[in-house]
N, C-alpha and C. Protein backbone atom coordinates (compact mmCIF):
# COMPACT_ATOMS: atom_id res chain seq x y z
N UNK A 1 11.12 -6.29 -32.11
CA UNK A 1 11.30 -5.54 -30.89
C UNK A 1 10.47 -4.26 -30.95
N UNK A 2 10.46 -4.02 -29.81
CA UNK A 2 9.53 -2.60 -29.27
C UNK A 2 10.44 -1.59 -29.35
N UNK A 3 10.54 -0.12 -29.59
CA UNK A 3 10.91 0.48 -28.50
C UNK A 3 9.80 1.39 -28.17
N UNK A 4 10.52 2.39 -27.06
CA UNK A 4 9.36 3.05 -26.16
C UNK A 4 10.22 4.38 -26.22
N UNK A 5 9.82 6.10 -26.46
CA UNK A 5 10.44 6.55 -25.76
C UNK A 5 10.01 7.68 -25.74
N UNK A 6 9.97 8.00 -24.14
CA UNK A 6 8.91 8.51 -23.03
C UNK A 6 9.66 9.85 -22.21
N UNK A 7 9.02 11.04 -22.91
CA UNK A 7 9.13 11.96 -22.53
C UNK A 7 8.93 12.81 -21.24
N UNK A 8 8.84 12.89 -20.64
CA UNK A 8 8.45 13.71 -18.93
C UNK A 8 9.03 14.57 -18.70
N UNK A 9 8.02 15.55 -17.94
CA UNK A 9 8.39 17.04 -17.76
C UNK A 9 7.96 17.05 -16.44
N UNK A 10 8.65 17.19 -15.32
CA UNK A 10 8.52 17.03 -13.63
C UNK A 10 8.35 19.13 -13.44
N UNK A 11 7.66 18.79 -12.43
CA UNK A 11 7.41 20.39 -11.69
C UNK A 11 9.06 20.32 -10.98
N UNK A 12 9.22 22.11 -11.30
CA UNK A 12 10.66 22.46 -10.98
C UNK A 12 11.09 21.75 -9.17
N UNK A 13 11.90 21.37 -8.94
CA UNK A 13 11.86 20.78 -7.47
C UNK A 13 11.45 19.27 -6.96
N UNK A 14 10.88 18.75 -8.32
CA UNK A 14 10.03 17.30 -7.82
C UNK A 14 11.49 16.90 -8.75
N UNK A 15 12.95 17.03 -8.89
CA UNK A 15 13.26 16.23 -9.78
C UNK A 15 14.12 15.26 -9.42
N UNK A 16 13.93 14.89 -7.88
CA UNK A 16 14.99 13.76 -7.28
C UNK A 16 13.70 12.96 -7.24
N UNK A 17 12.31 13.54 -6.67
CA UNK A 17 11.19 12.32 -6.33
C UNK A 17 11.45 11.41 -7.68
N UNK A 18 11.19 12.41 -9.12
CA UNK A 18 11.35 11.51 -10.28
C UNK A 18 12.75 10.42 -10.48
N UNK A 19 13.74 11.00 -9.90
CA UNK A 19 14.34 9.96 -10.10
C UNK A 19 14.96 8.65 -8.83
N UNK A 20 14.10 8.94 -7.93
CA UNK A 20 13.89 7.85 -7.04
C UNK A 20 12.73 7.22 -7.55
N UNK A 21 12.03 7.56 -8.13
CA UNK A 21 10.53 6.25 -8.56
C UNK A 21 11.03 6.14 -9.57
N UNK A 22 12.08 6.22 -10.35
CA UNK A 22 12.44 5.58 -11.89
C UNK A 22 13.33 4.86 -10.91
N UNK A 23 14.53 4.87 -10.17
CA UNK A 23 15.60 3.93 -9.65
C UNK A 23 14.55 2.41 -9.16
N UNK A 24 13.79 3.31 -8.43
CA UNK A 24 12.85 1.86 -7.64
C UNK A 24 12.19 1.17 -8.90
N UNK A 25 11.96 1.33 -9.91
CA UNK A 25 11.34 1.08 -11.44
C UNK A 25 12.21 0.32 -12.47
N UNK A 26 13.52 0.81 -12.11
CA UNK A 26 14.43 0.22 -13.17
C UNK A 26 15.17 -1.02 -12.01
N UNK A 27 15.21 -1.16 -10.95
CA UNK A 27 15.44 -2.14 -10.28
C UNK A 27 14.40 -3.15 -10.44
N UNK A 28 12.98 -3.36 -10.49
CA UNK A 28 12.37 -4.03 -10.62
C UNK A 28 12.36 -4.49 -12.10
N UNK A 29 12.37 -4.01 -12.52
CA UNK A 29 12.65 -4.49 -13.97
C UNK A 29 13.67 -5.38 -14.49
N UNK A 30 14.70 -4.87 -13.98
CA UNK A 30 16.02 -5.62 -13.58
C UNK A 30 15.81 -7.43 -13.40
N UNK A 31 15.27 -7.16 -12.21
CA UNK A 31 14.99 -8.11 -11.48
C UNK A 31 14.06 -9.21 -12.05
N UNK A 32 12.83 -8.71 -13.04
CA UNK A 32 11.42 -9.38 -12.63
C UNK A 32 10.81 -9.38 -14.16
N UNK A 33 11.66 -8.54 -15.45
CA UNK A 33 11.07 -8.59 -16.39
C UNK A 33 12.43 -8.83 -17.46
N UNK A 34 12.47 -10.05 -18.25
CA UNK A 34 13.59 -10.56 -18.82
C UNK A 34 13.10 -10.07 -20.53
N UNK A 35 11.48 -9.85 -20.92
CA UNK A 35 11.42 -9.28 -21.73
C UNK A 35 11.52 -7.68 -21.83
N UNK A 36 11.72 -7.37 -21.12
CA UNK A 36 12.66 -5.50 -21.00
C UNK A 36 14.04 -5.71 -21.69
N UNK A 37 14.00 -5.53 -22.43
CA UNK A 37 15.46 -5.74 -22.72
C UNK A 37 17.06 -4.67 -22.89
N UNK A 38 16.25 -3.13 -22.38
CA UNK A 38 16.72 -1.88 -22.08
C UNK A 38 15.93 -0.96 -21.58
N UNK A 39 15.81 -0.36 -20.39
CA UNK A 39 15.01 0.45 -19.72
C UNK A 39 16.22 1.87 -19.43
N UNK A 40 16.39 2.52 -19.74
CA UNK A 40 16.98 3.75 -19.13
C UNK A 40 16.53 5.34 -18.89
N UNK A 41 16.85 5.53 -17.92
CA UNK A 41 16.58 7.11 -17.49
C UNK A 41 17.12 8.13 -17.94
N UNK A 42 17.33 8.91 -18.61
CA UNK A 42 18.27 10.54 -19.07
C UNK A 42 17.44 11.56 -19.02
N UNK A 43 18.39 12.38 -18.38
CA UNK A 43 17.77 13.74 -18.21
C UNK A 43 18.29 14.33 -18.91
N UNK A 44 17.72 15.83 -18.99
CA UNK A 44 18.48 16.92 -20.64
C UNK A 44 19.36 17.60 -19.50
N UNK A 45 20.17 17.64 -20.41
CA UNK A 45 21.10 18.39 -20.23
C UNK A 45 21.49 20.01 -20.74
N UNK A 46 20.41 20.33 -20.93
CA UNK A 46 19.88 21.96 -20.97
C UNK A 46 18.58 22.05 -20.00
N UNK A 47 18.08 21.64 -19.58
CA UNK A 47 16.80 21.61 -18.70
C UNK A 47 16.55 20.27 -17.62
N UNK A 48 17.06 20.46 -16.45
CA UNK A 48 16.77 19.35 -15.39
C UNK A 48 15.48 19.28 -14.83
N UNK A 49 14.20 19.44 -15.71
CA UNK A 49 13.59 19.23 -15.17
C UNK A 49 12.41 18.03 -16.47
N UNK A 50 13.61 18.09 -17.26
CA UNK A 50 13.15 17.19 -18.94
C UNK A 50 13.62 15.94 -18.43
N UNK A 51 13.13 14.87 -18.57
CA UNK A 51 13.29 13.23 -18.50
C UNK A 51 13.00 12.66 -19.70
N UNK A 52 13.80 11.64 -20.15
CA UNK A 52 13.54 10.50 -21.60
C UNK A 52 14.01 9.33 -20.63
N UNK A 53 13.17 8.34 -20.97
CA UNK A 53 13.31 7.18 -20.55
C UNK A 53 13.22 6.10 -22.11
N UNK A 54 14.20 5.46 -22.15
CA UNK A 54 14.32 4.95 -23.38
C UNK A 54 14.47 3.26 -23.36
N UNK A 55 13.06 2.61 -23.42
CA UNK A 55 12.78 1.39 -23.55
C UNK A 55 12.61 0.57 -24.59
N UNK A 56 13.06 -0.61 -24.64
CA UNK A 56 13.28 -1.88 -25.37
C UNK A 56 12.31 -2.86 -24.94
N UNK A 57 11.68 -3.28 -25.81
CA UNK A 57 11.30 -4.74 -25.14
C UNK A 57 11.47 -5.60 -26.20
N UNK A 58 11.17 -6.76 -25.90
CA UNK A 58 11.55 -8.15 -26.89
C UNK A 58 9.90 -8.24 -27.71
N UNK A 59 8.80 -8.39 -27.12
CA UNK A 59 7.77 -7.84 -28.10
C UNK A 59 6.73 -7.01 -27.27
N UNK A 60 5.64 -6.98 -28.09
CA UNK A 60 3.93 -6.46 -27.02
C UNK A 60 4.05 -6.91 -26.25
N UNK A 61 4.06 -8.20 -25.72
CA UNK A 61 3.94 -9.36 -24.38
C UNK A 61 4.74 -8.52 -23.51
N UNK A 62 5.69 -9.03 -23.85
CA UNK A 62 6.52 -7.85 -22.60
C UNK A 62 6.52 -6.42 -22.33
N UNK A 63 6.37 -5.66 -22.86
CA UNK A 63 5.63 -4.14 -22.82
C UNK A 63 4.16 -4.19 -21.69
N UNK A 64 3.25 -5.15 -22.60
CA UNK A 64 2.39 -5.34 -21.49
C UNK A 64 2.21 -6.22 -20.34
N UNK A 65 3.26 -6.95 -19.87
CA UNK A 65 3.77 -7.07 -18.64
C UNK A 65 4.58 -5.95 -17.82
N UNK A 66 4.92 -5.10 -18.45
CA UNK A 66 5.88 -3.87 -17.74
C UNK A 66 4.80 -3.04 -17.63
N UNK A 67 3.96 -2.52 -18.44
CA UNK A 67 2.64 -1.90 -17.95
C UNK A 67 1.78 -2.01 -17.18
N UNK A 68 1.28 -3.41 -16.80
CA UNK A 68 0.51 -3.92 -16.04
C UNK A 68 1.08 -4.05 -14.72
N UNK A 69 2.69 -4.02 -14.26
CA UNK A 69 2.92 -4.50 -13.17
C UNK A 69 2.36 -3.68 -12.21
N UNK A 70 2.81 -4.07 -10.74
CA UNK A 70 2.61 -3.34 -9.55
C UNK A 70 3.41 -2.00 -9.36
N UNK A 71 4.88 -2.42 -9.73
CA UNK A 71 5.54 -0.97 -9.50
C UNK A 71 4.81 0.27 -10.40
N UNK A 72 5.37 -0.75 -11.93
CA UNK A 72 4.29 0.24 -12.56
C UNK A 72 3.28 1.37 -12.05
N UNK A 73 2.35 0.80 -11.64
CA UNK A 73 1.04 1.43 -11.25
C UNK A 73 1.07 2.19 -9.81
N UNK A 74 2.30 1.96 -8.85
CA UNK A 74 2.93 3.03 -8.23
C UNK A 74 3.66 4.28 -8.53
N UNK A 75 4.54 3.98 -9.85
CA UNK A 75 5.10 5.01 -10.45
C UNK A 75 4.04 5.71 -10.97
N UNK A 76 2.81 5.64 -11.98
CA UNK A 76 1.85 6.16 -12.64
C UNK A 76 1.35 7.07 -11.30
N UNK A 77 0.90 6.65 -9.85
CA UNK A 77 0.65 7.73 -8.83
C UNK A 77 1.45 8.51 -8.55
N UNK A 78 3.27 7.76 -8.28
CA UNK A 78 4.00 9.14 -7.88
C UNK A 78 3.82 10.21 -8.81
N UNK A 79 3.66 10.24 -10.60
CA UNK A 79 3.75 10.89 -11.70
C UNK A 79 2.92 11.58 -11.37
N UNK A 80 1.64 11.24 -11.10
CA UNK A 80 0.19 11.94 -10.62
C UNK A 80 0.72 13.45 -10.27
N UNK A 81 1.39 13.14 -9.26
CA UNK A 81 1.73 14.44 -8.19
C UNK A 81 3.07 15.02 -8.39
N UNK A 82 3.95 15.01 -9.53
CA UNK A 82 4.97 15.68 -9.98
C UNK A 82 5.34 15.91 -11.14
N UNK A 83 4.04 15.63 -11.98
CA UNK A 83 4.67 16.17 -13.62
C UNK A 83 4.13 17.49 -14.41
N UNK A 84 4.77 17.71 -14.50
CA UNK A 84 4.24 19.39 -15.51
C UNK A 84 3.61 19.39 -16.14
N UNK A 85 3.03 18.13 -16.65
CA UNK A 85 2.10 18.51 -17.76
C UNK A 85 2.03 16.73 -18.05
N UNK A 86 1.45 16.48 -19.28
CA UNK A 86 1.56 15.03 -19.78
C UNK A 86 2.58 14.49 -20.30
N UNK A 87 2.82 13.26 -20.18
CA UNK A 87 4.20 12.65 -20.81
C UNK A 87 3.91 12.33 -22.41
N UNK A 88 5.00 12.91 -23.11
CA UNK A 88 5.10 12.68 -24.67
C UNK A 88 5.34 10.76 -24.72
N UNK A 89 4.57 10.18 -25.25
CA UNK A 89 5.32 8.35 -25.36
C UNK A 89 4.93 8.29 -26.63
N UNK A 90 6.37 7.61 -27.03
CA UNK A 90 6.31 7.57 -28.96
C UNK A 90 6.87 5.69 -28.82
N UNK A 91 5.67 5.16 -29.67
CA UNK A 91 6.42 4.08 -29.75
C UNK A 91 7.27 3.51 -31.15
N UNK A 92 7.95 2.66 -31.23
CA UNK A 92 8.57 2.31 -32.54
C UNK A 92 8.39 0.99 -32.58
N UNK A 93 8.74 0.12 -33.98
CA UNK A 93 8.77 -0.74 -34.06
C UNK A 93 10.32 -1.23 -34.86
N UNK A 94 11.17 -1.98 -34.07
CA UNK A 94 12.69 -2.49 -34.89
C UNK A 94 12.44 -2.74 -36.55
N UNK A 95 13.11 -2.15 -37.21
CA UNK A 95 13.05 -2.58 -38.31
C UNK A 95 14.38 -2.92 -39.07
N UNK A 96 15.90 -1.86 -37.86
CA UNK A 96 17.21 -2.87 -38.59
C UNK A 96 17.56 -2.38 -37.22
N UNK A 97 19.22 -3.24 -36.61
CA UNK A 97 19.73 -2.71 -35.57
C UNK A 97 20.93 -3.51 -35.80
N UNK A 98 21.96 -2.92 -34.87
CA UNK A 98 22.94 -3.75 -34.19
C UNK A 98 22.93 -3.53 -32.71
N UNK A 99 23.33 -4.95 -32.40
CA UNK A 99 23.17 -5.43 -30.86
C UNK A 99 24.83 -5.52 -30.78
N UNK A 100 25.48 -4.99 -29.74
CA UNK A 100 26.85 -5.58 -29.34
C UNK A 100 26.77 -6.01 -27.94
C-alpha cells in the first residue's frame, strides 16, 4: 500500500472554496476509484486555514489513476487560485498495519 499525506495551506478566507473542491473530490473517489482505499480531509485545529488530506491507496496503479483523473485536474486549478503557498506531499510506503 501507498500512503499519501498532503499538506495545504489555503489564503485566509478561501477556506470553504477548499473544502467544497475536496467534498466534490472525495465523492468522486467514492464513487469511481476502488483502488483509493482512504481519502480524508482534516483541518488543524489551531489554524483553519492548515489542511492534511490523508490518502491510502492499494498500490502506484491506483495513485496514478487518482492523479490522472478529471476531477483531479479541476481540483489542481481550484488550488491554483487559493493556496498560500505550495502543498507539503510526503509519500510512504506500508510496511506493518492493522486494518479493522
Amino acid at each position: 500500500m501507498l500512503t499519501v499525506i498532503a499538506t495545504l495551506n489555503v489564503q485566509a478566507g478561501k477556506e470553504d472554496a477548499l473544502v467544497a473542491g475536496m467534498q466534490k473530490m472525495i465523492a468522486h473517489v467514492q464513487a469511481n476509484e476502488p483502488g483509493t482505499l482512504t481519502y480524508t480531509l482534516h483541518r488543524s485545529a489551531a489554524d483553519p486555514t492548515t489542511f492534511v488530506v490523508y490518502e491510502v491507496y492499494a498500490d502506484q496503479a491506483a495513485f496514478a489513476t487518482h492523479g490522472a483523473s478529471e476531477p483531479m485536474q479541476e481540483f489542481f486549478k481550484l488550488a491554483g487560485g487559493i493556496m498560500a503557498g505550495p502543498p507539503s506531499i510526503l509519500m510512504y510506503e506500508t510496511v506493518a498495519a492493522v486494518q479493522r
